[in-house]
N, C-alpha and C. Protein backbone atom coordinates (compact mmCIF):
# COMPACT_ATOMS: atom_id res chain seq x y z
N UNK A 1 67.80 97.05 81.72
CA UNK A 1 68.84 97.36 82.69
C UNK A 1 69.59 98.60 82.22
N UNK A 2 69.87 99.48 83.50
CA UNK A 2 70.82 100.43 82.78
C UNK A 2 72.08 100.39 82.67
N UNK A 3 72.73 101.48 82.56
CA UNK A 3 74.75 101.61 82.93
C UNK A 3 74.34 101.21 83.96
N UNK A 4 73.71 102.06 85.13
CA UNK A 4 74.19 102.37 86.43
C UNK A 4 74.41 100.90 86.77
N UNK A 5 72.74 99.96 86.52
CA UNK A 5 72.79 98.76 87.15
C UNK A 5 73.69 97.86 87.02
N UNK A 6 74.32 98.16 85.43
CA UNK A 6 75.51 97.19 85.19
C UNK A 6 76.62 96.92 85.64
N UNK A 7 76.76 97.94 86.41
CA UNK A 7 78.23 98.83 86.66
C UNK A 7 77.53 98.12 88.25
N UNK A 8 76.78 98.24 89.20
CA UNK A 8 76.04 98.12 90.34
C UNK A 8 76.58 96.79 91.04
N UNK A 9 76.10 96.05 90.35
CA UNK A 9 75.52 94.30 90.43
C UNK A 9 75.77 93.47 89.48
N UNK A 10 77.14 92.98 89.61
CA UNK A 10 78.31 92.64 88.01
C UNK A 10 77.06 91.09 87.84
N UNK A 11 76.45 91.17 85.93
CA UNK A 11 75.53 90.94 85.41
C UNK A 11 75.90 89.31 85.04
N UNK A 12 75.06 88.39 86.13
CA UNK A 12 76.37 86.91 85.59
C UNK A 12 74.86 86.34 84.57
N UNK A 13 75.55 85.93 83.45
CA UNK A 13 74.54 85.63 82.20
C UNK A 13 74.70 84.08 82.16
N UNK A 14 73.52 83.40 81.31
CA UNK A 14 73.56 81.79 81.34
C UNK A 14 73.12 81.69 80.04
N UNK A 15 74.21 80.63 79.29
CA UNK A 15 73.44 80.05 78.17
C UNK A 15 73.37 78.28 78.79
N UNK A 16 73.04 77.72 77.62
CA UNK A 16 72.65 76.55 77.49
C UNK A 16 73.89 75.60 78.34
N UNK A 17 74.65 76.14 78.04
CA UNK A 17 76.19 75.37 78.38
C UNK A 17 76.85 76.08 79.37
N UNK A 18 76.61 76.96 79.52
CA UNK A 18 77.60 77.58 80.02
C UNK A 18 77.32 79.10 81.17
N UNK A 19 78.19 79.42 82.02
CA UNK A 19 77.72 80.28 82.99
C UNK A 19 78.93 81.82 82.98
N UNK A 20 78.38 82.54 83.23
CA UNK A 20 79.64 83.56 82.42
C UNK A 20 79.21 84.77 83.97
N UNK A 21 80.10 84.85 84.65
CA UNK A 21 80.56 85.62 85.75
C UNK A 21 81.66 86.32 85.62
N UNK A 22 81.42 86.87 86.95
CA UNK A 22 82.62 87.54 87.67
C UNK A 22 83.87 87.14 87.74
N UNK A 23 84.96 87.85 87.22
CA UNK A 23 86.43 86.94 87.54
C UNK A 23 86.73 87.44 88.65
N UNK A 24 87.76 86.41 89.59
CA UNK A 24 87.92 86.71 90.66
C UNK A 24 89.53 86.33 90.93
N UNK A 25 90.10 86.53 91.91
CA UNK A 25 91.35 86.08 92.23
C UNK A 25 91.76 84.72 92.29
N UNK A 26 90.74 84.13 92.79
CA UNK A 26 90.31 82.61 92.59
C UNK A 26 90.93 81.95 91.20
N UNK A 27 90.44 82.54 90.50
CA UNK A 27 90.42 82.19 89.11
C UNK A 27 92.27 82.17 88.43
N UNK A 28 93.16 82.82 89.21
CA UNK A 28 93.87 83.44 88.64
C UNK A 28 95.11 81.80 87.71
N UNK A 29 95.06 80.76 88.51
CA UNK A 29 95.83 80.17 88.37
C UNK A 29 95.22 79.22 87.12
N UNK A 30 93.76 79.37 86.66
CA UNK A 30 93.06 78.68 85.35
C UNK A 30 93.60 80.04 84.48
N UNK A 31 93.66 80.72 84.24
CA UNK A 31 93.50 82.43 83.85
C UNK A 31 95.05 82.69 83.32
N UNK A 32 95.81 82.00 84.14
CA UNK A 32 97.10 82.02 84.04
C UNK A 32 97.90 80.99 82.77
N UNK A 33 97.15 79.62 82.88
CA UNK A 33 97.01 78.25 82.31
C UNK A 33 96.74 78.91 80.55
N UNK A 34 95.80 79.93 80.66
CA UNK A 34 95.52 80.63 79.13
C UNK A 34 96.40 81.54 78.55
N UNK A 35 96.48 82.79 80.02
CA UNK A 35 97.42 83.55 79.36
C UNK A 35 98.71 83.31 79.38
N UNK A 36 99.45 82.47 79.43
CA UNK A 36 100.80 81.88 79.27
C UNK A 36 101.06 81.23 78.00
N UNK A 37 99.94 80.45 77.56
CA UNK A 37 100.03 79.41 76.64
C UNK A 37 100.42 80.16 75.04
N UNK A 38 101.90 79.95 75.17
CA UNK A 38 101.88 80.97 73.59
C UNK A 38 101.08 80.42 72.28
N UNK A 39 100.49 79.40 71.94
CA UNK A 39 99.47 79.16 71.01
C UNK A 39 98.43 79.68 70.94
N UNK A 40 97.49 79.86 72.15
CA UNK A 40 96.61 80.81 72.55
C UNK A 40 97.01 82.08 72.48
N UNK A 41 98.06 82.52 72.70
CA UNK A 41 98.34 84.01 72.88
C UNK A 41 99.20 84.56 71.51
N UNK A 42 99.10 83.60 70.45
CA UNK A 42 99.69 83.94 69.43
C UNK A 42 99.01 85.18 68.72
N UNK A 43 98.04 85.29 68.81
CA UNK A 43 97.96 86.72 67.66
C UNK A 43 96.45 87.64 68.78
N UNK A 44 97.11 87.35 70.15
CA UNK A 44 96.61 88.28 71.07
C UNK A 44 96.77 89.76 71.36
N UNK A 45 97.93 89.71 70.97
CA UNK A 45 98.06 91.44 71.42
C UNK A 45 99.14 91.78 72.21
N UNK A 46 99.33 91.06 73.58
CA UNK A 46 100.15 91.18 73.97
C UNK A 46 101.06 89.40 74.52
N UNK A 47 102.02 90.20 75.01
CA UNK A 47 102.74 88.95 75.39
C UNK A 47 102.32 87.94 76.17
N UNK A 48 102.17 87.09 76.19
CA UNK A 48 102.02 85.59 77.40
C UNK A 48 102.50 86.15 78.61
N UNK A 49 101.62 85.31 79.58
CA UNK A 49 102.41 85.99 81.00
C UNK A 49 103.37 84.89 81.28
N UNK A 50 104.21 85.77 82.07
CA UNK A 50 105.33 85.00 82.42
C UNK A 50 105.31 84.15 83.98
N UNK A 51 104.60 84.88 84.33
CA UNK A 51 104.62 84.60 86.19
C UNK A 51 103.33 84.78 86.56
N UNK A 52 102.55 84.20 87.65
CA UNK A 52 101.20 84.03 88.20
C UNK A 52 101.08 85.59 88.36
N UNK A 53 102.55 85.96 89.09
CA UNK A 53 102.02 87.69 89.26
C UNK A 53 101.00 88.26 88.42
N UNK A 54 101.33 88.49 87.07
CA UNK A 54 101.35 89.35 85.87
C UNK A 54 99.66 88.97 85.81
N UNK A 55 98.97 87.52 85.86
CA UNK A 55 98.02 87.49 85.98
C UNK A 55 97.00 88.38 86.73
N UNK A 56 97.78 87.67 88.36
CA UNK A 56 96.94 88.47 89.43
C UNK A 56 96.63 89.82 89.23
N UNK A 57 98.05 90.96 88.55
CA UNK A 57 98.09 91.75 88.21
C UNK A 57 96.68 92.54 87.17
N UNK A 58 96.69 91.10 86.00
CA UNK A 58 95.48 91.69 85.15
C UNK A 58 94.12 91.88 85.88
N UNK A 59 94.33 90.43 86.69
CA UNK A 59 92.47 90.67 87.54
C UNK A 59 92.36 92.08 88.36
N UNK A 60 93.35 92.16 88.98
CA UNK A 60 93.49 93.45 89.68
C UNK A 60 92.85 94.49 88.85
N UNK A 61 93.47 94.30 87.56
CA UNK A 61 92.99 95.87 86.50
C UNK A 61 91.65 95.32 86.03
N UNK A 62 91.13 94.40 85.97
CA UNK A 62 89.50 93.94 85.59
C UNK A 62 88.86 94.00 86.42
N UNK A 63 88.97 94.20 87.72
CA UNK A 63 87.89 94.51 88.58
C UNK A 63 87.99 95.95 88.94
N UNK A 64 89.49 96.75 89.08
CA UNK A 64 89.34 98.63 88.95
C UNK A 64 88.88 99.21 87.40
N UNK A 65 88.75 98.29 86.44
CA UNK A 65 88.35 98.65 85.24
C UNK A 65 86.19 98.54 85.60
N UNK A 66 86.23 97.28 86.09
CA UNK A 66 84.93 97.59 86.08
C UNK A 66 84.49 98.47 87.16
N UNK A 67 85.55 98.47 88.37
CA UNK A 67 84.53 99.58 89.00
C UNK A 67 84.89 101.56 88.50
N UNK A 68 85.60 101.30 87.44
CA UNK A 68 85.68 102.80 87.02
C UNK A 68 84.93 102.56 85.74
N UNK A 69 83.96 101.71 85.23
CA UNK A 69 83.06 101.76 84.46
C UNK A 69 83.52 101.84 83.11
N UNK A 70 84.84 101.42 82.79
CA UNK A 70 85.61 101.35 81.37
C UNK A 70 85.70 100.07 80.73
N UNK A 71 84.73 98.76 81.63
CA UNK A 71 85.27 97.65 81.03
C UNK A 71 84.73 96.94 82.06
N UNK A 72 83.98 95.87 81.31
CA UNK A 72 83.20 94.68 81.79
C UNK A 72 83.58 93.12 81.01
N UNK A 73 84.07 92.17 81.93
CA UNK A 73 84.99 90.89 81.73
C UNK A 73 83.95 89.84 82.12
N UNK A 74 83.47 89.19 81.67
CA UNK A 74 83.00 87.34 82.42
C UNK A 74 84.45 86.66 82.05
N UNK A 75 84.11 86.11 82.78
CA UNK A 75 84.87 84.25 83.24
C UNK A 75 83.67 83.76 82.30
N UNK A 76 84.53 82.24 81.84
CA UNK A 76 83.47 81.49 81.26
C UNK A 76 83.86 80.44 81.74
N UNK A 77 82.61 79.81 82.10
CA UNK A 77 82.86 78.47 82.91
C UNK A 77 81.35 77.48 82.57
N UNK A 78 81.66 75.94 82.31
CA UNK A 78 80.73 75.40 82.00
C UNK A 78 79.58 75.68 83.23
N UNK A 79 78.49 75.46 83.35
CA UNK A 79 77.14 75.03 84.45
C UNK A 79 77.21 73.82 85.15
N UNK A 80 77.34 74.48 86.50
CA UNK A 80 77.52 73.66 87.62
C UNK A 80 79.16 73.32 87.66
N UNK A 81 80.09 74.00 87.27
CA UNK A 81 81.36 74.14 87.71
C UNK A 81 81.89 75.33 87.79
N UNK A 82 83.25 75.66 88.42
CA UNK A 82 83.20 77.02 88.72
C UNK A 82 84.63 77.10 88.01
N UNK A 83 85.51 75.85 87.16
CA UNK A 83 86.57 76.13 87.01
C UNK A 83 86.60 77.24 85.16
N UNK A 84 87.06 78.35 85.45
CA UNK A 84 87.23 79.22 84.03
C UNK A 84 88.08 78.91 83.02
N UNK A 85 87.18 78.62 81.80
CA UNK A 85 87.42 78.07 80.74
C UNK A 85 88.12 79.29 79.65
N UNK A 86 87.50 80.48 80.00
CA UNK A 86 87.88 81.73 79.17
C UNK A 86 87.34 82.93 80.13
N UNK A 87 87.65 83.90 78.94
CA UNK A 87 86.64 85.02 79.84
C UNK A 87 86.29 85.72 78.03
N UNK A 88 85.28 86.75 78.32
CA UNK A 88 85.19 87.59 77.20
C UNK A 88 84.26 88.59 77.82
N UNK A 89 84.33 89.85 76.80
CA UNK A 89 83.99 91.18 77.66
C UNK A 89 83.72 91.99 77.00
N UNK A 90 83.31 93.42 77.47
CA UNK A 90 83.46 94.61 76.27
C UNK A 90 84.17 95.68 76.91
N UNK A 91 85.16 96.48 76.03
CA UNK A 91 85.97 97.72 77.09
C UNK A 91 86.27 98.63 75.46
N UNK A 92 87.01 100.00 76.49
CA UNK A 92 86.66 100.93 75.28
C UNK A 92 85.39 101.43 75.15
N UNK A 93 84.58 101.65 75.81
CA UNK A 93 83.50 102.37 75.32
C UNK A 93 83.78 103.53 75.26
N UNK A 94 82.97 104.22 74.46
CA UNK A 94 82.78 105.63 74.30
C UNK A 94 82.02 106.54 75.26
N UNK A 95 81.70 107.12 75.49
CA UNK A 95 81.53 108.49 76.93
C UNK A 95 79.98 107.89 76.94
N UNK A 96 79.54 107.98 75.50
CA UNK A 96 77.87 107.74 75.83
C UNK A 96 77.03 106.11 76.11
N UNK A 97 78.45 105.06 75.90
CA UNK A 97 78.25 103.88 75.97
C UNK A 97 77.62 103.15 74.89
N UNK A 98 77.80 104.11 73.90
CA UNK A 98 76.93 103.69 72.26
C UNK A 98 78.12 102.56 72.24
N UNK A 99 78.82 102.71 72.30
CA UNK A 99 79.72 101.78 71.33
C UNK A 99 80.90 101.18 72.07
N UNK A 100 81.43 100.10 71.82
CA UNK A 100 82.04 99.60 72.58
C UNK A 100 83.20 98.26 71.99
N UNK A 101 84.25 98.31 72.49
CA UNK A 101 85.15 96.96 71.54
C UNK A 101 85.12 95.99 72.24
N UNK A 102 84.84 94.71 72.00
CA UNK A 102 84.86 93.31 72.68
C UNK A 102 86.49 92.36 72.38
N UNK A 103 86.55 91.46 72.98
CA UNK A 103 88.04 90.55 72.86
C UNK A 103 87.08 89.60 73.83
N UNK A 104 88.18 88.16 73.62
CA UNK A 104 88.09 87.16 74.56
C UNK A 104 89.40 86.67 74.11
N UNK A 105 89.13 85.02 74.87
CA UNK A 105 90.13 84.22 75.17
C UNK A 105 89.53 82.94 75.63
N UNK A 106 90.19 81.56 75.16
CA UNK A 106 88.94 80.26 75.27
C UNK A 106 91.03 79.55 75.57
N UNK A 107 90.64 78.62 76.40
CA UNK A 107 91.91 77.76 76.87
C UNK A 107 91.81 76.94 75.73
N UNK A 108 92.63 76.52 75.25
CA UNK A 108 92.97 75.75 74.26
C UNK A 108 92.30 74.47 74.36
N UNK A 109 92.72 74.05 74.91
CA UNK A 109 91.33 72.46 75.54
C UNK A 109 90.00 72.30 74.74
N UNK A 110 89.20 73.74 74.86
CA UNK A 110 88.13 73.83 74.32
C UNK A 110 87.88 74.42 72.82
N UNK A 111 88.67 75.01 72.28
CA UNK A 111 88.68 75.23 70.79
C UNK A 111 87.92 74.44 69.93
N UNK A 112 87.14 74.81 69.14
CA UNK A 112 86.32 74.35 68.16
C UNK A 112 85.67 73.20 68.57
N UNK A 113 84.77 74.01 69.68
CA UNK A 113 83.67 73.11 70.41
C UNK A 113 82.56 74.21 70.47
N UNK A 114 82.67 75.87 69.72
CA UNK A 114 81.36 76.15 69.50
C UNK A 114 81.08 76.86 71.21
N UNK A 115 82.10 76.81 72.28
CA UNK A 115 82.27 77.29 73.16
C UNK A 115 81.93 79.25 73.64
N UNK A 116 82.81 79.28 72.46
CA UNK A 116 83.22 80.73 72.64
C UNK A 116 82.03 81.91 71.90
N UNK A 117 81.69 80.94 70.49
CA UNK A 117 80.21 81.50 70.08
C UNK A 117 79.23 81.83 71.23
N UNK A 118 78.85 80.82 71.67
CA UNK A 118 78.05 80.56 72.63
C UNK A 118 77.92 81.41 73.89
N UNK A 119 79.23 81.70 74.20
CA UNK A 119 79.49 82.87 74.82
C UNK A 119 79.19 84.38 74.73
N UNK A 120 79.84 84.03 72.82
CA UNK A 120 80.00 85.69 72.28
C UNK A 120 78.41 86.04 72.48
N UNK A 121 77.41 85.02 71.87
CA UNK A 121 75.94 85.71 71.94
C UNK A 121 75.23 86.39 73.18
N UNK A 122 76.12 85.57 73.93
CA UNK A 122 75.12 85.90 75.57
C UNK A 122 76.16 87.38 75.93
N UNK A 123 77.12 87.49 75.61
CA UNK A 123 77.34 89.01 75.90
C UNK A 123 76.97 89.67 74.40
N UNK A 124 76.57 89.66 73.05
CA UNK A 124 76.02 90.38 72.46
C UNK A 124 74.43 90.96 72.77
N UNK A 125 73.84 89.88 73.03
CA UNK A 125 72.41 90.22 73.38
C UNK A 125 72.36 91.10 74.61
N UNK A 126 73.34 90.73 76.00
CA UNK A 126 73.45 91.78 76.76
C UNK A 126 73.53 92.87 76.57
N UNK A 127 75.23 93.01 75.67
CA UNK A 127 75.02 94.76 75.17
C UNK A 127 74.36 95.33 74.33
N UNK A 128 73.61 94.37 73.16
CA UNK A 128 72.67 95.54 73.19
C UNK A 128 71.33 95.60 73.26
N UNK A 129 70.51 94.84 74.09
CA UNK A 129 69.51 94.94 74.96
C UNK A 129 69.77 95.10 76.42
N UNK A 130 70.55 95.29 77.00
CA UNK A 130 70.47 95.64 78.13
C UNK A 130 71.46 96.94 78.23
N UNK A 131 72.67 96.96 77.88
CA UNK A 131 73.28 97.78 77.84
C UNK A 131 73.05 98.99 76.94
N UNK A 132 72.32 98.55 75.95
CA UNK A 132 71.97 100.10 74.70
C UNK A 132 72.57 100.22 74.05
N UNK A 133 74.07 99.51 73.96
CA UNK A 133 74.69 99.26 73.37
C UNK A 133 74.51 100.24 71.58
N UNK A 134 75.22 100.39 70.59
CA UNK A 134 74.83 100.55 69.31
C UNK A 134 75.47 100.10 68.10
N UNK A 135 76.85 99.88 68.65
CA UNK A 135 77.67 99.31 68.14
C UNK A 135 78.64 98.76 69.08
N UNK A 136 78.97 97.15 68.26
CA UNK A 136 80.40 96.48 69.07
C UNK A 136 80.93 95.80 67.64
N UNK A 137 82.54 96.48 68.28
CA UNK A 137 83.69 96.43 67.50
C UNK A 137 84.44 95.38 68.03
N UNK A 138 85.48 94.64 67.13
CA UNK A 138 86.30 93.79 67.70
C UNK A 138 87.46 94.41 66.65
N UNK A 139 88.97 94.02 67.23
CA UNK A 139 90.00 94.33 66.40
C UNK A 139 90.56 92.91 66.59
N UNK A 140 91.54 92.60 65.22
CA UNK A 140 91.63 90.92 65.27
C UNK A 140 92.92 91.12 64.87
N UNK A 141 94.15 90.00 64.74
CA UNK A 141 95.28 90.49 63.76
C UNK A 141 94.35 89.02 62.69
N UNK A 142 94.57 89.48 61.35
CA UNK A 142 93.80 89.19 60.57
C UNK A 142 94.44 87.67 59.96
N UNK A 143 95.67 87.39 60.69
CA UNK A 143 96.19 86.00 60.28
C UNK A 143 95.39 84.81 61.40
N UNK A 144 94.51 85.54 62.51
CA UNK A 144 93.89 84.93 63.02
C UNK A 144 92.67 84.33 62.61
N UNK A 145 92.56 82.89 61.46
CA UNK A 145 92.00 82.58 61.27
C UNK A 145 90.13 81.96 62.06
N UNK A 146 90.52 81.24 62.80
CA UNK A 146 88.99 81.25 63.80
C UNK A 146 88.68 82.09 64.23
N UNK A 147 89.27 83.55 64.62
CA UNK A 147 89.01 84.47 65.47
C UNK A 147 88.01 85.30 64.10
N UNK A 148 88.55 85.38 63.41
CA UNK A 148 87.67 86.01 61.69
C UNK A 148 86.38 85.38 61.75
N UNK A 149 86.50 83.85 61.70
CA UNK A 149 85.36 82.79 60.97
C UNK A 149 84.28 83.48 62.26
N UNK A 150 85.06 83.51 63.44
CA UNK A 150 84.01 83.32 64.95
C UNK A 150 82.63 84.87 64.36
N UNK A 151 83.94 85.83 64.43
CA UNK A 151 83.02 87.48 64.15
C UNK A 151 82.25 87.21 62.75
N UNK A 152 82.86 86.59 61.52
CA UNK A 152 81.16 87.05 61.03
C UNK A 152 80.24 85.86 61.31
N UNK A 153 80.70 84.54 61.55
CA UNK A 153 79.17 83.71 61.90
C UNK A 153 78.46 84.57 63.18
N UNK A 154 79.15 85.50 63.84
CA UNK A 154 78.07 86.40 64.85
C UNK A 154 77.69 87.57 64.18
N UNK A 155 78.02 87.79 62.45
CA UNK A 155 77.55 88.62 62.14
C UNK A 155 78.15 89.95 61.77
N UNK A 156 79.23 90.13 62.63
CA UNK A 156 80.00 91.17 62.22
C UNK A 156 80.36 91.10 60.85
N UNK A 157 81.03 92.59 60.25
CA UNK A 157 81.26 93.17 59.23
C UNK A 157 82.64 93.25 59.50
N UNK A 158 83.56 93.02 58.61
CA UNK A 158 85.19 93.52 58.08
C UNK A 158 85.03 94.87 57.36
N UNK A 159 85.73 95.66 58.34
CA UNK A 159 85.26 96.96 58.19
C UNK A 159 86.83 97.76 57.55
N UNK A 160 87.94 97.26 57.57
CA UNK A 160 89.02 97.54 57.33
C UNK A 160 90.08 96.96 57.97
N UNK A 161 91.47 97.92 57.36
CA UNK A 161 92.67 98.06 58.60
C UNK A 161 93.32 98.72 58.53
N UNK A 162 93.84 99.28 59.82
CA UNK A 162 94.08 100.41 60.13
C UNK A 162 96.30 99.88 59.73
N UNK A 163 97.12 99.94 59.27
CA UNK A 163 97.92 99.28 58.63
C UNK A 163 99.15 99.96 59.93
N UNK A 164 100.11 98.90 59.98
CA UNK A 164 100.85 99.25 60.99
C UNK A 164 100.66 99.97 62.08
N UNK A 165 99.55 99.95 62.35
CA UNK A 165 99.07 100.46 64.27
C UNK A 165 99.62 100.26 65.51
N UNK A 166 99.79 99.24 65.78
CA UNK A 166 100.08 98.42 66.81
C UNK A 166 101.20 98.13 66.83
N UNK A 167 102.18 98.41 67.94
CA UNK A 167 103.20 97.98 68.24
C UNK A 167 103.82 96.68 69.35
N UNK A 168 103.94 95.81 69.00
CA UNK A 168 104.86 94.91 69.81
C UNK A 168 105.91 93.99 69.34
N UNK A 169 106.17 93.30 70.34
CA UNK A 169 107.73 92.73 70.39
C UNK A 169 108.51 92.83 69.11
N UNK A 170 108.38 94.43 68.99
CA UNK A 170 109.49 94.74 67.84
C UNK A 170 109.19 95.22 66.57
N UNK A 171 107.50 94.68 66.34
CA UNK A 171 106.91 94.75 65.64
C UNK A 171 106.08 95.56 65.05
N UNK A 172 105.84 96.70 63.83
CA UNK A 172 104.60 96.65 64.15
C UNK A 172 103.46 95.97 63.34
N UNK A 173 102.65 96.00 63.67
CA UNK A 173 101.11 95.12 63.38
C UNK A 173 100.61 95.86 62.77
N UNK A 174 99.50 95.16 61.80
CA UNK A 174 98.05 95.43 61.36
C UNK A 174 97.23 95.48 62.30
N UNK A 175 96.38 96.16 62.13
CA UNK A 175 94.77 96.22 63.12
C UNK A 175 93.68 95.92 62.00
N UNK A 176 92.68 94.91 62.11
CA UNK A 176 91.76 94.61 61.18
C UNK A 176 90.38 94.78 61.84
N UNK A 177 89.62 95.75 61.20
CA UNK A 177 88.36 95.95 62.23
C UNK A 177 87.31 95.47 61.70
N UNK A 178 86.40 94.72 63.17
CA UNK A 178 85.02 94.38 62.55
C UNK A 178 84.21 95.09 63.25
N UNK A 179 82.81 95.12 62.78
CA UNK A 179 81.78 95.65 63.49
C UNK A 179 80.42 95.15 63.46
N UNK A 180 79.85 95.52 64.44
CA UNK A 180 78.13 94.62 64.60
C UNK A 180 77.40 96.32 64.97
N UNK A 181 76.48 96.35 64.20
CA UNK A 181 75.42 97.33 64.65
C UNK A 181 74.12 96.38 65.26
N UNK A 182 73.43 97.08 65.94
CA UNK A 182 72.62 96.44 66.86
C UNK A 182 70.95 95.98 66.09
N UNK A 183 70.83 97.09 64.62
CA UNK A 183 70.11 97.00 64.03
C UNK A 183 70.13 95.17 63.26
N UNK A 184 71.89 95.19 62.60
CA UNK A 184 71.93 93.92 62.02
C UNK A 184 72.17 93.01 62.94
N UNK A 185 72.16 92.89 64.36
CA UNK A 185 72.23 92.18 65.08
C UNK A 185 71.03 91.80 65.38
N UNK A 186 69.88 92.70 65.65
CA UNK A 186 68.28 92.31 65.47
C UNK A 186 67.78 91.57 64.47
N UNK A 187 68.37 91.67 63.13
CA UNK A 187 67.83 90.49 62.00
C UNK A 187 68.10 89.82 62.04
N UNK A 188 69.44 89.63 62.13
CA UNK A 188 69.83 88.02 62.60
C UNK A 188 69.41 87.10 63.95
N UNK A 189 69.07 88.03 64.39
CA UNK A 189 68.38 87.09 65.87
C UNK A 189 66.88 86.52 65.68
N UNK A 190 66.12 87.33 64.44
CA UNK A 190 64.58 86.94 63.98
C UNK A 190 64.74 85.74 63.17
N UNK A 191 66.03 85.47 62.61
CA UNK A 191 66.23 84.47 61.36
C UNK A 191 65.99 83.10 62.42
């Protein structure tokens, strides 16, 4: 598959468990249920939403993000239901689409059920067999313990941090970077 097609005919992927689509407006009030929940949104990035708006608001920017080709989101939702459990994605790419930074988000409900792995693979193998992907980056705040364990059981590398980067509520943050090349992502998929 190429960019074009990806960008074309939004790419809905299936694992074993689980069905990973298109987010939609539909979605906004499960979507909302996550991004509100300050436990979940503790070492996210930005603030919890406050109001359904702020949601609707994000889907709004995830579907002009994907159609200006800067950023591709699934919903994650078990098979044979349509209610969204998370979403996860890749955005940030670079001009030539070599490279690209991923994030998600899993509703608390489902935590350490092996959910979100499961996920992460079916959009790794996408980007980089279908997409060409060459590298995918994730940035974590590094007190985020499962979010660490999740990137290297998929393999990623702790690549640094970039030290007071990030600014919020008052704060500023660490940025801790990981990375997957597509080469060590191929050995590990033969193992």
């Amino acid at each position: 598959m190429s960019i074009d097609a990806a960008f074309t005919s939004f790419p809905c992927l299936t694992t074993e468990r689980l069905q990973l689509r298109q987010i939609r407006p539909s979605d906004a009030e499960e979507l909302y249920a996550i991004l509100s929940d300050e436990e979940a949104m503790k070492y996210y990035g930005h603030l919890p939403h406050r109001t359904l708006a702020d949601t609707y608001e994000l889907i709004d920017k995830i579907q002009e993000r994907y159609a200006q080709r800067t950023a591709i989101r699934w919903g994650i939702a078990f098979k044979g239901q349509d209610r969204l459990i998370g979403t996860c994605g890749f955005h940030h790419p670079d001009t030539g689409f070599h490279c690209a930074e991923t994030g998600y988000e899993l509703d608390r409900a489902f935590w350490r059920q092996g959910i979100m792995r499961e996920a992460m693979r079916a959009i790794l193998r996408y980007g980089f067999e279908e997409l060409g992907l060459h590298r995918i980056e994730a940035i974590i705040d590094i007190k985020n313990v499962a979010s660490k364990q999740l990137l290297l059981k998929l393999g990623f590398t702790y690549e640094g941090v970039l030290r007071e980067r990030y600014y919020l509520n008052g704060v500023f943050e660490d940025e801790h970077y990981f990375g997957l090349l597509r080469d060590e992502w191929r050995k590990l998929t033969l193992q």
